[in-house]
Every structure is written in C-alpha cells, then in structure tokens.
N, C-alpha and C. Protein backbone atom coordinates (compact mmCIF):
# COMPACT_ATOMS: atom_id res chain seq x y z
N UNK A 1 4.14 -11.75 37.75
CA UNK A 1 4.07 -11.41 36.34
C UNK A 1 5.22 -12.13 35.62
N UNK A 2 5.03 -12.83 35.12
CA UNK A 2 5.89 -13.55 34.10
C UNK A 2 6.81 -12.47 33.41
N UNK A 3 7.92 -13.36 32.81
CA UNK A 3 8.85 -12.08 31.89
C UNK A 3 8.44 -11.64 30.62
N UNK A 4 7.53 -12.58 29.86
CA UNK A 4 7.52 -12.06 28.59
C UNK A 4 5.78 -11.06 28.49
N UNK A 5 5.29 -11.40 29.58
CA UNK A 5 4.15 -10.33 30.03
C UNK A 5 4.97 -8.61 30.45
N UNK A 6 5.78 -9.14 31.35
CA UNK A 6 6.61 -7.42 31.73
C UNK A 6 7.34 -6.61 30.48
N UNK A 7 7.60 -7.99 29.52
CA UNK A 7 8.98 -7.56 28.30
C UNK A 7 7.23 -6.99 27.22
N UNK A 8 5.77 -7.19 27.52
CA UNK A 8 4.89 -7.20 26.47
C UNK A 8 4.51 -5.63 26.55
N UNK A 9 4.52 -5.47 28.27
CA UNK A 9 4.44 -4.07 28.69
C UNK A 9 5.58 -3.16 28.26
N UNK A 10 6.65 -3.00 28.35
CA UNK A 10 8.02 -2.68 27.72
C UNK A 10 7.69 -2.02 26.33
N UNK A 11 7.43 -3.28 25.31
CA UNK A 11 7.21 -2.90 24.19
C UNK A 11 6.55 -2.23 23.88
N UNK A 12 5.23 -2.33 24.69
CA UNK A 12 3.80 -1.46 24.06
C UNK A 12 4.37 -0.06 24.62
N UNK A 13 4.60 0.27 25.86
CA UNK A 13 4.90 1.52 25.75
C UNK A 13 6.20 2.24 25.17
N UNK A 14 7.27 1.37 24.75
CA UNK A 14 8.19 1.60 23.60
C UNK A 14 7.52 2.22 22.32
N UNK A 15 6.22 1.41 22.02
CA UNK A 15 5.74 1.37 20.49
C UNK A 15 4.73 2.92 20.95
N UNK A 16 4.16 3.21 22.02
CA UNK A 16 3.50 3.93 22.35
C UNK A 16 4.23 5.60 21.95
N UNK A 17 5.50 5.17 22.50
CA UNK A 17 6.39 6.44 22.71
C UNK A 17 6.47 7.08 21.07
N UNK A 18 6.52 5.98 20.55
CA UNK A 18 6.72 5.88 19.30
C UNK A 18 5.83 6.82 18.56
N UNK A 19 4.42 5.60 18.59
CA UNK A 19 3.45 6.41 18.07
C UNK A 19 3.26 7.81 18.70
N UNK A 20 3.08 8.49 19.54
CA UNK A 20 2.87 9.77 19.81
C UNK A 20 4.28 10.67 18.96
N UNK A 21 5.35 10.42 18.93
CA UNK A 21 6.43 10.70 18.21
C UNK A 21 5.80 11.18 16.60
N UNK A 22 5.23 9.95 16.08
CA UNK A 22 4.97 10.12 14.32
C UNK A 22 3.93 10.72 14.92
N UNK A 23 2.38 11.09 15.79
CA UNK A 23 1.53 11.40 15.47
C UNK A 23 1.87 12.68 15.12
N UNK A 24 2.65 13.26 15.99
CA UNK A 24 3.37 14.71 16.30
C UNK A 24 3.92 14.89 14.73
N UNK A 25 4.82 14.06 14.37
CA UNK A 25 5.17 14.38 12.69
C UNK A 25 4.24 14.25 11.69
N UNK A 26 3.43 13.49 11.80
CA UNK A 26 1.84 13.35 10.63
C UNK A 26 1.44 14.84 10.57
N UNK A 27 1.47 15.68 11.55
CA UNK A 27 0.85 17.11 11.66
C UNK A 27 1.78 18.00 10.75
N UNK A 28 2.93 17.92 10.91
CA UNK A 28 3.73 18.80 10.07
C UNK A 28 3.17 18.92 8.50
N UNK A 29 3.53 20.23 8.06
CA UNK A 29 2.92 20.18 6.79
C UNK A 29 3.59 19.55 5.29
N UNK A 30 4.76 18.71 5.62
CA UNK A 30 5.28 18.00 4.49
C UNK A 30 4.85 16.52 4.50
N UNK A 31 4.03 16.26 5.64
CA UNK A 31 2.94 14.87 5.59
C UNK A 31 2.08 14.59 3.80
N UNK A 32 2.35 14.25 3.20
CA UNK A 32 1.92 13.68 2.01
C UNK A 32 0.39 13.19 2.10
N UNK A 33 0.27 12.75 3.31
CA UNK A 33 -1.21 12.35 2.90
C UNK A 33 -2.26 12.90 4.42
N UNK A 34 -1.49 14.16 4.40
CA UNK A 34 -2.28 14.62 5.28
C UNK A 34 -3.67 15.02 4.41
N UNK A 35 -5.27 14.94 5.12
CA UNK A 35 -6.24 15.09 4.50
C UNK A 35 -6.61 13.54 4.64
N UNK A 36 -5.80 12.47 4.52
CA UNK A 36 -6.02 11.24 4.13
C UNK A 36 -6.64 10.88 5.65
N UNK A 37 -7.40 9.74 5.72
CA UNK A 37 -8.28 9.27 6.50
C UNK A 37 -7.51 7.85 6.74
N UNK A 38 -7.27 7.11 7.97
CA UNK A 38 -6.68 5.94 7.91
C UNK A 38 -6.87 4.78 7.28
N UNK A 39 -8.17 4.48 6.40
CA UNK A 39 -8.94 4.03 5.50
C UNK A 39 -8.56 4.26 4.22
N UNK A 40 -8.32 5.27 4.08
CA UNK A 40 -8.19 5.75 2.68
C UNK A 40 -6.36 5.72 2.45
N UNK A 41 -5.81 5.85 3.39
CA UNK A 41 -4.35 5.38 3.44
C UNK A 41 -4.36 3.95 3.08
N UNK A 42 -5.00 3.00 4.10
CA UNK A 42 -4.83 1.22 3.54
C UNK A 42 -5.34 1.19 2.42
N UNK A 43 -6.78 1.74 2.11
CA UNK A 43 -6.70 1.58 0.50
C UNK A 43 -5.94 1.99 -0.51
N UNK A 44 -5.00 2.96 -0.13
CA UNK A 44 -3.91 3.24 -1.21
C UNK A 44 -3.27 2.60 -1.26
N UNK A 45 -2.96 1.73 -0.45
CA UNK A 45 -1.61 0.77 -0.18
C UNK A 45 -2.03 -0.29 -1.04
N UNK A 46 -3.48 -0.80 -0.64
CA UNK A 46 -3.47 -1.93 -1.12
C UNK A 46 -3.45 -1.80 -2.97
N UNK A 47 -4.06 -0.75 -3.11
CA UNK A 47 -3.72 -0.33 -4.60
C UNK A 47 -2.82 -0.48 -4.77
N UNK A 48 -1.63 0.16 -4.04
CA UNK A 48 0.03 0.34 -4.84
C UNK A 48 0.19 -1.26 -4.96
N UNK A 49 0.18 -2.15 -4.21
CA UNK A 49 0.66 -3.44 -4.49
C UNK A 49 -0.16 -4.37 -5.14
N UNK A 50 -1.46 -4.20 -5.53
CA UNK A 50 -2.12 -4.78 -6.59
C UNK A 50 -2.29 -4.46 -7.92
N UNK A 51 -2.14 -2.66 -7.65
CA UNK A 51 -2.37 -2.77 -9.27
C UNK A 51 -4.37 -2.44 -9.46
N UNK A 52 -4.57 -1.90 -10.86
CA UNK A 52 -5.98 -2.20 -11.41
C UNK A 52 -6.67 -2.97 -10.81
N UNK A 53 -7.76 -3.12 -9.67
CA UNK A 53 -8.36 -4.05 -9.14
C UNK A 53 -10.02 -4.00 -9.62
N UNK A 54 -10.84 -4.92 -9.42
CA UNK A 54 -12.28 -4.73 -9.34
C UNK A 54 -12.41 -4.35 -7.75
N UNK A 55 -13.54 -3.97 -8.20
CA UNK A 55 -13.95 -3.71 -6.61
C UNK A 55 -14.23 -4.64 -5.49
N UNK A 56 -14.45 -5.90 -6.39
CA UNK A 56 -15.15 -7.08 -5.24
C UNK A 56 -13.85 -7.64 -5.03
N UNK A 57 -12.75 -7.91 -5.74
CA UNK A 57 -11.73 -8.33 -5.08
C UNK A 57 -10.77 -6.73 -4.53
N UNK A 58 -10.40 -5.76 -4.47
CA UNK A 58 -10.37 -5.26 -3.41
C UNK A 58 -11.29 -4.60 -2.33
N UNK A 59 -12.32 -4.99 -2.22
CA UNK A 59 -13.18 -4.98 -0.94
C UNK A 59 -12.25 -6.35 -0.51
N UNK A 60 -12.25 -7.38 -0.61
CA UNK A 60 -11.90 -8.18 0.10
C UNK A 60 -10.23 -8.58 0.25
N UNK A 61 -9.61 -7.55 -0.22
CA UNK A 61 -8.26 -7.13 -0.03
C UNK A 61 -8.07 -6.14 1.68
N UNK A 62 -8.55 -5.35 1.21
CA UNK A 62 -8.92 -4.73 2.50
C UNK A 62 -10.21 -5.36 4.05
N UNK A 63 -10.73 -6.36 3.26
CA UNK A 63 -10.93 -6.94 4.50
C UNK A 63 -12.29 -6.36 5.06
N UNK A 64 -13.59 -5.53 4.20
CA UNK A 64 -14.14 -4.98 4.60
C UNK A 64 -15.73 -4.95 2.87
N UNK A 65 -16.46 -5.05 3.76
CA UNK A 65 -17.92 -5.13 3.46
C UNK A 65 -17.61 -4.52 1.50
N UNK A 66 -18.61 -4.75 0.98
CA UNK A 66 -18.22 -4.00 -0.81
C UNK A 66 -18.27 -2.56 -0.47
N UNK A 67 -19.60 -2.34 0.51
CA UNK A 67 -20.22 -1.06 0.78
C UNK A 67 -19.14 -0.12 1.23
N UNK A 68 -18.30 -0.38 2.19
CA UNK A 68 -17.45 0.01 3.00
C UNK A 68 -16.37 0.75 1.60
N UNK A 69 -16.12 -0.54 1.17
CA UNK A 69 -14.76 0.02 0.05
C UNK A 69 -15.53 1.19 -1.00
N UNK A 70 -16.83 0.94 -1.20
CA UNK A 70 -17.20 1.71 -2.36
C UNK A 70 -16.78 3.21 -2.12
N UNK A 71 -17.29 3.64 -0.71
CA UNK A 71 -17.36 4.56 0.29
C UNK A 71 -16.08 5.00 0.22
N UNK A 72 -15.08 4.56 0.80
CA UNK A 72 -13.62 4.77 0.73
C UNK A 72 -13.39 5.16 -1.06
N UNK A 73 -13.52 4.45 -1.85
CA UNK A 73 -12.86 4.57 -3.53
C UNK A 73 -13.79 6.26 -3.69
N UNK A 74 -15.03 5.90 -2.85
CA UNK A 74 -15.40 7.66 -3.22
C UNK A 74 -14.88 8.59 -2.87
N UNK A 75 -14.71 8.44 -2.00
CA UNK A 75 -13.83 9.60 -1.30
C UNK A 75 -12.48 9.99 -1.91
N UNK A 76 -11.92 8.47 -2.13
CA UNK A 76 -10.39 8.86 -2.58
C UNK A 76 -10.58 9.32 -4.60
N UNK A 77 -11.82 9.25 -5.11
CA UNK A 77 -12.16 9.10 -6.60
C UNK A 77 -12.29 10.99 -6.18
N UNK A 78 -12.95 11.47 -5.43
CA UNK A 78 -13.12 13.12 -5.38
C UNK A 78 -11.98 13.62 -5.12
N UNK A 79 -11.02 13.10 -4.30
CA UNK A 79 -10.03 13.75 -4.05
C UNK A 79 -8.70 13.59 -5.28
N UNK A 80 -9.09 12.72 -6.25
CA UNK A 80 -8.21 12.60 -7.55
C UNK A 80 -7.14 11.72 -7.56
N UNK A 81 -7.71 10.67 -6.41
CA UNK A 81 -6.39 9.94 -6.20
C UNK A 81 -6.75 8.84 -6.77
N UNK A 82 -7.84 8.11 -6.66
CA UNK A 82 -8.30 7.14 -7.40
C UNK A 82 -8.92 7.18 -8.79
N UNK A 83 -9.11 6.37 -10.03
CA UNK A 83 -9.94 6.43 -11.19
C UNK A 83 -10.93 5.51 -10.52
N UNK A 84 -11.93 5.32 -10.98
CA UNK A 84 -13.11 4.46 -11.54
C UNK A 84 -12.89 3.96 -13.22
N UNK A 85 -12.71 2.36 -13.22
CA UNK A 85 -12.68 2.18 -14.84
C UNK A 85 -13.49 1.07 -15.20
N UNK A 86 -14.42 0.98 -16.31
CA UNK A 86 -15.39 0.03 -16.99
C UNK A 86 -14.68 -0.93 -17.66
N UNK A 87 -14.78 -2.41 -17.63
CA UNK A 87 -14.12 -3.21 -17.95
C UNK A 87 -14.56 -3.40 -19.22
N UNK A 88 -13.75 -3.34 -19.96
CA UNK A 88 -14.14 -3.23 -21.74
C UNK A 88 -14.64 -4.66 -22.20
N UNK A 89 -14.97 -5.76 -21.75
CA UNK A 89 -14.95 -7.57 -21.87
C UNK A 89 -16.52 -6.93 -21.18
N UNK A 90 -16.84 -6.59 -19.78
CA UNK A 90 -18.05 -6.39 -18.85
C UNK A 90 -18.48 -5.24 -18.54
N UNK A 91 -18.90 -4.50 -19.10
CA UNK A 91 -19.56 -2.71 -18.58
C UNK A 91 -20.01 -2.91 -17.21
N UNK A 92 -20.61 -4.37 -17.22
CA UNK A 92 -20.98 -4.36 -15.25
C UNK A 92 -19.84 -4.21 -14.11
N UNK A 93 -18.78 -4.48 -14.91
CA UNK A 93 -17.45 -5.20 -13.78
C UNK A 93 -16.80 -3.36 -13.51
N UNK A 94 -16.38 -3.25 -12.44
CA UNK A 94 -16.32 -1.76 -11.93
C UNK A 94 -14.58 -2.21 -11.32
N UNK A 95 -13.59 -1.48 -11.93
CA UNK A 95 -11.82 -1.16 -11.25
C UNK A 95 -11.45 -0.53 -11.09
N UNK A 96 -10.55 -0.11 -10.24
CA UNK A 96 -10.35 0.68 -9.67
C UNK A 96 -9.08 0.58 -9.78
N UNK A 97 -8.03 2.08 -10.38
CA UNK A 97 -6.51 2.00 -9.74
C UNK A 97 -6.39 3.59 -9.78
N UNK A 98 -5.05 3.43 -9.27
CA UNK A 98 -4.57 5.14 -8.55
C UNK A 98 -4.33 5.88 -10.01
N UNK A 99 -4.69 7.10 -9.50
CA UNK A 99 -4.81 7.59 -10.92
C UNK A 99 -3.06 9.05 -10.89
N UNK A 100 -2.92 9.88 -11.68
CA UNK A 100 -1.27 9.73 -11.50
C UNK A 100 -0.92 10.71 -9.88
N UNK A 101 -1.86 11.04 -10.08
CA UNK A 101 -1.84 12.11 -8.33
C UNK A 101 -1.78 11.45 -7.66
N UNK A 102 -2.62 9.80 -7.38
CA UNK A 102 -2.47 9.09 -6.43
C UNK A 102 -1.29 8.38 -6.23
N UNK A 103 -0.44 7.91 -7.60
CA UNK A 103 0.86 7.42 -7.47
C UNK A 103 1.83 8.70 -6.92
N UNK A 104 1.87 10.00 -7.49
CA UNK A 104 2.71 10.74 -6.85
C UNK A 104 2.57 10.88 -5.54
N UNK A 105 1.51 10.75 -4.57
CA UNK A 105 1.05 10.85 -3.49
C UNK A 105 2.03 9.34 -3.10
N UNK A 106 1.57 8.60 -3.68
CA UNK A 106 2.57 7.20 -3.37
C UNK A 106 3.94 7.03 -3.12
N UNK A 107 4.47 8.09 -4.21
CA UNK A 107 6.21 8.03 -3.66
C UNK A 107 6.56 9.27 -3.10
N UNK A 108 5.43 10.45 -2.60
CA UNK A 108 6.05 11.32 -1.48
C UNK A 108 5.91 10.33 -0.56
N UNK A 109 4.71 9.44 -0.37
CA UNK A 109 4.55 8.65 1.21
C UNK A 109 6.21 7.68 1.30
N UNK A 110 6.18 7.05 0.21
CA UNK A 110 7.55 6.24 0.20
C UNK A 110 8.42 6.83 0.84
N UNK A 111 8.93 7.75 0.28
CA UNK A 111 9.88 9.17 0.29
C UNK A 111 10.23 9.57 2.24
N UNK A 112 8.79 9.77 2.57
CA UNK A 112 8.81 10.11 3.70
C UNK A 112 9.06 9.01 4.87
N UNK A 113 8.83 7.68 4.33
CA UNK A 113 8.47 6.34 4.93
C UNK A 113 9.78 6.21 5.28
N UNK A 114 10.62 6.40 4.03
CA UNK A 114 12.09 6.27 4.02
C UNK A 114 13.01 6.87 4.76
N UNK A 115 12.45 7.98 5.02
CA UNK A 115 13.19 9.32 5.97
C UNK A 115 13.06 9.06 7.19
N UNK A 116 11.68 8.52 7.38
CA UNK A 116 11.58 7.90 8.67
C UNK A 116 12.31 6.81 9.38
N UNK A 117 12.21 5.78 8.44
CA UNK A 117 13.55 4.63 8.63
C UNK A 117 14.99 5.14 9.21
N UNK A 118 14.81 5.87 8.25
CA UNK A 118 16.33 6.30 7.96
C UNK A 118 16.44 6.93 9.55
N UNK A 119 15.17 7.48 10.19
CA UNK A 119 15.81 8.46 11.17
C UNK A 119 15.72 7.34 12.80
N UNK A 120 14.63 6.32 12.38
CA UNK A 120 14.95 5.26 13.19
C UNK A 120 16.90 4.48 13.46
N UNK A 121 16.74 4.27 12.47
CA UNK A 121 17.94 3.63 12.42
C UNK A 121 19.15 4.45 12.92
N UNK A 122 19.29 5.76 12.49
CA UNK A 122 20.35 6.21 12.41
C UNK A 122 21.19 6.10 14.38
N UNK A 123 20.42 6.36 14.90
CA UNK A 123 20.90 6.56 15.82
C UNK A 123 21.90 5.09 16.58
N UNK A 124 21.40 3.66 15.36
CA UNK A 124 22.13 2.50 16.01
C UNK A 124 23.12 2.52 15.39
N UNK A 125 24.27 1.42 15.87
CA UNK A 125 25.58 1.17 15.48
C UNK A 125 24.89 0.36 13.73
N UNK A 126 25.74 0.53 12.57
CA UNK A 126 25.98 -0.68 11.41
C UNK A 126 25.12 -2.44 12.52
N UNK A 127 25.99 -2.29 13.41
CA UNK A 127 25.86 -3.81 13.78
C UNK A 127 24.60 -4.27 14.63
N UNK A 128 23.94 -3.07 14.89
CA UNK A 128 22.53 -2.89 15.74
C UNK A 128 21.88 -3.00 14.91
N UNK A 129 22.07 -2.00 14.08
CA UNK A 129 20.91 -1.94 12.62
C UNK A 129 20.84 -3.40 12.11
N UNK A 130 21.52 -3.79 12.01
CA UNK A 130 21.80 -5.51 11.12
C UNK A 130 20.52 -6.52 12.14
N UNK A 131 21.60 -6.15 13.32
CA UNK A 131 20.58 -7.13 14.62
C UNK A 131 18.93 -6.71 14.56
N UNK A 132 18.84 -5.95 14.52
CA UNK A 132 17.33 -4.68 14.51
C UNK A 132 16.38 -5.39 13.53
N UNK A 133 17.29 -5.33 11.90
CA UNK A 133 16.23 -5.63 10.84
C UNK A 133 16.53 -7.22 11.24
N UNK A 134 17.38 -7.96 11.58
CA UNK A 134 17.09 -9.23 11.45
C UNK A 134 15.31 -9.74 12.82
N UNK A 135 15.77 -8.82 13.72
CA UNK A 135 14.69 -9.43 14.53
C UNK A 135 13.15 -9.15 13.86
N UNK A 136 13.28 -7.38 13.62
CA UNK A 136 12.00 -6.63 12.83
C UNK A 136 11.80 -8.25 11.76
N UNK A 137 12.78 -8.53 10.83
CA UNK A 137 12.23 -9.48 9.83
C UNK A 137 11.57 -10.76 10.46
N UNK A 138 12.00 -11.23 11.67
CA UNK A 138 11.39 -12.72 12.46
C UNK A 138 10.31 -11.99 13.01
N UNK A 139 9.66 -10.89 13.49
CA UNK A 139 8.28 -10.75 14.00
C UNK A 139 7.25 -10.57 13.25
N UNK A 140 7.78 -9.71 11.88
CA UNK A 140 7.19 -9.76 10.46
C UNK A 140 6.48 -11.32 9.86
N UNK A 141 7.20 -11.90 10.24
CA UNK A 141 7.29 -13.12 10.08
C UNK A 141 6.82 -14.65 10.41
N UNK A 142 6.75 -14.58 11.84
CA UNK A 142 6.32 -15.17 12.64
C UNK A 142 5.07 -14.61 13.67
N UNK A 143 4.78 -13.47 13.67
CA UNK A 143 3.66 -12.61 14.68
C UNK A 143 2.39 -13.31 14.55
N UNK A 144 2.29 -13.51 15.35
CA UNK A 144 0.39 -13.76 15.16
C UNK A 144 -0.05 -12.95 15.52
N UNK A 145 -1.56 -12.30 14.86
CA UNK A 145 -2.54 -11.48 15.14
C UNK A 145 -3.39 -11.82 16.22
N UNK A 146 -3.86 -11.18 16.79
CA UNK A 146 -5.11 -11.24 17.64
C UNK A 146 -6.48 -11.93 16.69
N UNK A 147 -6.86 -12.88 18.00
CA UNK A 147 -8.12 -13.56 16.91
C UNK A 147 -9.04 -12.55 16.57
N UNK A 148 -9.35 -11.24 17.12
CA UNK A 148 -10.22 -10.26 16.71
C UNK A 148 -9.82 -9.68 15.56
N UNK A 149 -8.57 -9.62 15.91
CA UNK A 149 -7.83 -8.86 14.51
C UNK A 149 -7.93 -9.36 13.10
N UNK A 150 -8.19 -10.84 13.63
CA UNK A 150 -7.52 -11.83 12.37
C UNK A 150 -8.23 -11.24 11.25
N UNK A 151 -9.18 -11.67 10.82
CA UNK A 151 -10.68 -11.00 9.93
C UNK A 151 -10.01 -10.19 9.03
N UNK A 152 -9.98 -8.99 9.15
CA UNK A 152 -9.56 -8.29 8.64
C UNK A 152 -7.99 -8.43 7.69
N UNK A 153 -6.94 -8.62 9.39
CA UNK A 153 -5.83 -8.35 8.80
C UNK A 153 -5.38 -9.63 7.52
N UNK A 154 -5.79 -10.68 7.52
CA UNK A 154 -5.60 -11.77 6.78
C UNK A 154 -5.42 -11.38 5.80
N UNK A 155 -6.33 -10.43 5.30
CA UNK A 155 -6.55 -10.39 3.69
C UNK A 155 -5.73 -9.37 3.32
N UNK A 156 -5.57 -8.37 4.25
CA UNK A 156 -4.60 -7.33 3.87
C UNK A 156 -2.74 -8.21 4.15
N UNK A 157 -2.80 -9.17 5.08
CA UNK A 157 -1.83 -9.97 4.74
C UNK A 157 -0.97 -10.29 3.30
N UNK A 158 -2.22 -11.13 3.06
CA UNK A 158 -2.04 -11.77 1.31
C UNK A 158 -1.42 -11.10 0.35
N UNK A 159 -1.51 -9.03 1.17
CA UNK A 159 -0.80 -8.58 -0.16
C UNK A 159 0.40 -7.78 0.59
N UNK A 160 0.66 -8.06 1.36
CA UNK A 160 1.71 -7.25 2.29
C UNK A 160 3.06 -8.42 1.17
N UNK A 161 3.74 -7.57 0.57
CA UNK A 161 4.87 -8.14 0.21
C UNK A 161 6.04 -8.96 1.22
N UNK A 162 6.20 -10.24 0.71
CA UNK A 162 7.07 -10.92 1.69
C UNK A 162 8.55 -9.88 1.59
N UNK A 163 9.16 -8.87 1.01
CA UNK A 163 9.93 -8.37 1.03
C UNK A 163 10.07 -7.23 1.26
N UNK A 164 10.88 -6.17 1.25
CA UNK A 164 10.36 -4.51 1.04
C UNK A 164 11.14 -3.80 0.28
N UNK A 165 10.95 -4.65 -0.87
CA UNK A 165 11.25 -4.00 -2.31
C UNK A 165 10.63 -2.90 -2.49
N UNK A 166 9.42 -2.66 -1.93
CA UNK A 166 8.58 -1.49 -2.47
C UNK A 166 8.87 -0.28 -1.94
N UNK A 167 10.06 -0.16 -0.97
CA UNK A 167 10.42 0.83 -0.18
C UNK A 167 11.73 1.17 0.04
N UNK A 168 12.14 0.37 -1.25
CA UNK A 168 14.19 0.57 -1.30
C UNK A 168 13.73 1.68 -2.46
C-alpha cells in the first residue's frame, strides 16, 4: 500500500470521526435548520450567495434537473423560507430568493458554523491554527472532485466564494 493510499485511509476515518461527531450535534435542539433536508440546506446556500435568482439559472447552480429544484423551492416556499417572485419586464420568468425567515435561518446557521470552527480550532496552538487554515486553504483550492462527482459539484463550485467572507 503506498503512503498516500494509507495517509487517504487516515483521513477518511479522521473525517469519519468527525462526521459522526456533528451528526450527534445536528440532533441537538439549537440546530437552526433542523427540519431542513440536505437539499434544501444547498439550496439555501446557494441562495445566500446569489441573491434573487430565476429558477433556470439556479436549477443549474445547484447542479440538478429544473424539476428537481422546483421540488426543493416548494418545500422550502411552505416552510417560509423561500419567496416565489414574478419578474415585472416577464410574468413568465419565475425567482426565487430567501424570504426574511430564511435569511434569519441564514445567520443562526452562520452563527452556529462559527461556533463550530471556533470549537475545531480551539484545541490547536495560534501556530497550528495558522498551519491548519493554510493547508485547509491549498485543498480548498487545489482538490479535485471525483469524475462522478464532477456534474454536479461544478456548478455549485462557480458559487462557492473564493474567500470566507461570508462566515467572518
């Protein structure tokens, strides 16, 4: 077994440990978007960083069929997180943005995103943390997706901010 195959195993069950860690905290009841569906989470996201969208360009923000997104904007339109809005130029053209429950829902998730960081980090030295985000920023960076993956993640790429302004 090669090293960076043993160092691939390492990680995944590092990231594993991980995830069972947050799944365990998603349950607690100060989870913000508990109720939320993992679908309906990326579509909030991709809202927060676009802004007012049509539907045909975020269906293809998210990376997924028109049908698919309509489905999702319904769900999240009953639950009061999303509007539906008529484009005043096109009555045909259909947009979509978070409506103010869905932004408050937006900066408890921030809020909590942050706490989380915060509780990652804490446990390294100033000079770990430094080393930490510099590597986190080169895999951000440089990672390639899985060719199965690609499809999808591409487009949700395009709006993943090159920075994380959106979370200071």
């Amino acid at each position: 077994m090669s090293n960076i195959e043993r160092q691939s195993g390492q990680l995944l069950g590092y990231l594993d440990a991980l995830f069972r860690r947050l799944v365990v905290s998603r349950q607690a009841a100060e989870d913000p978007m508990r109720g939320c569906s993992r679908e309906e989470i990326r579509a909030l996201m991709v809202l927060r960083t676009s802004g007012r969208s049509i539907m045909t360009d975020f269906a293809a923000e998210l990376g997924v069929p028109l049908s698919t997104a309509t489905h999702t904007i319904d769900r999240l339109v009953h639950k009061g997180l999303v509007m539906r809005l008529r484009s005043e130029r096109d009555r045909r053209v259909v947009q979509v943005e978070m409506s103010r429950q869905g932004s408050a829902l937006q900066t408890a998730l921030r809020a909590h995103h942050q706490a989380m960081a915060r509780s990652w980090l804490a446990p390294l030295s100033p000079a770990e943390r430094e080393t930490f985000l510099e590597l986190m920023a080169k895999i951000a960076e440089r990672a390639k997706p899985d060719a199965s993956l690609a499809s999808g993640a591409a487009a949700l790429a395009r709006r993943v901010p090159p920075d994380t302004e959106a979370y200071r």
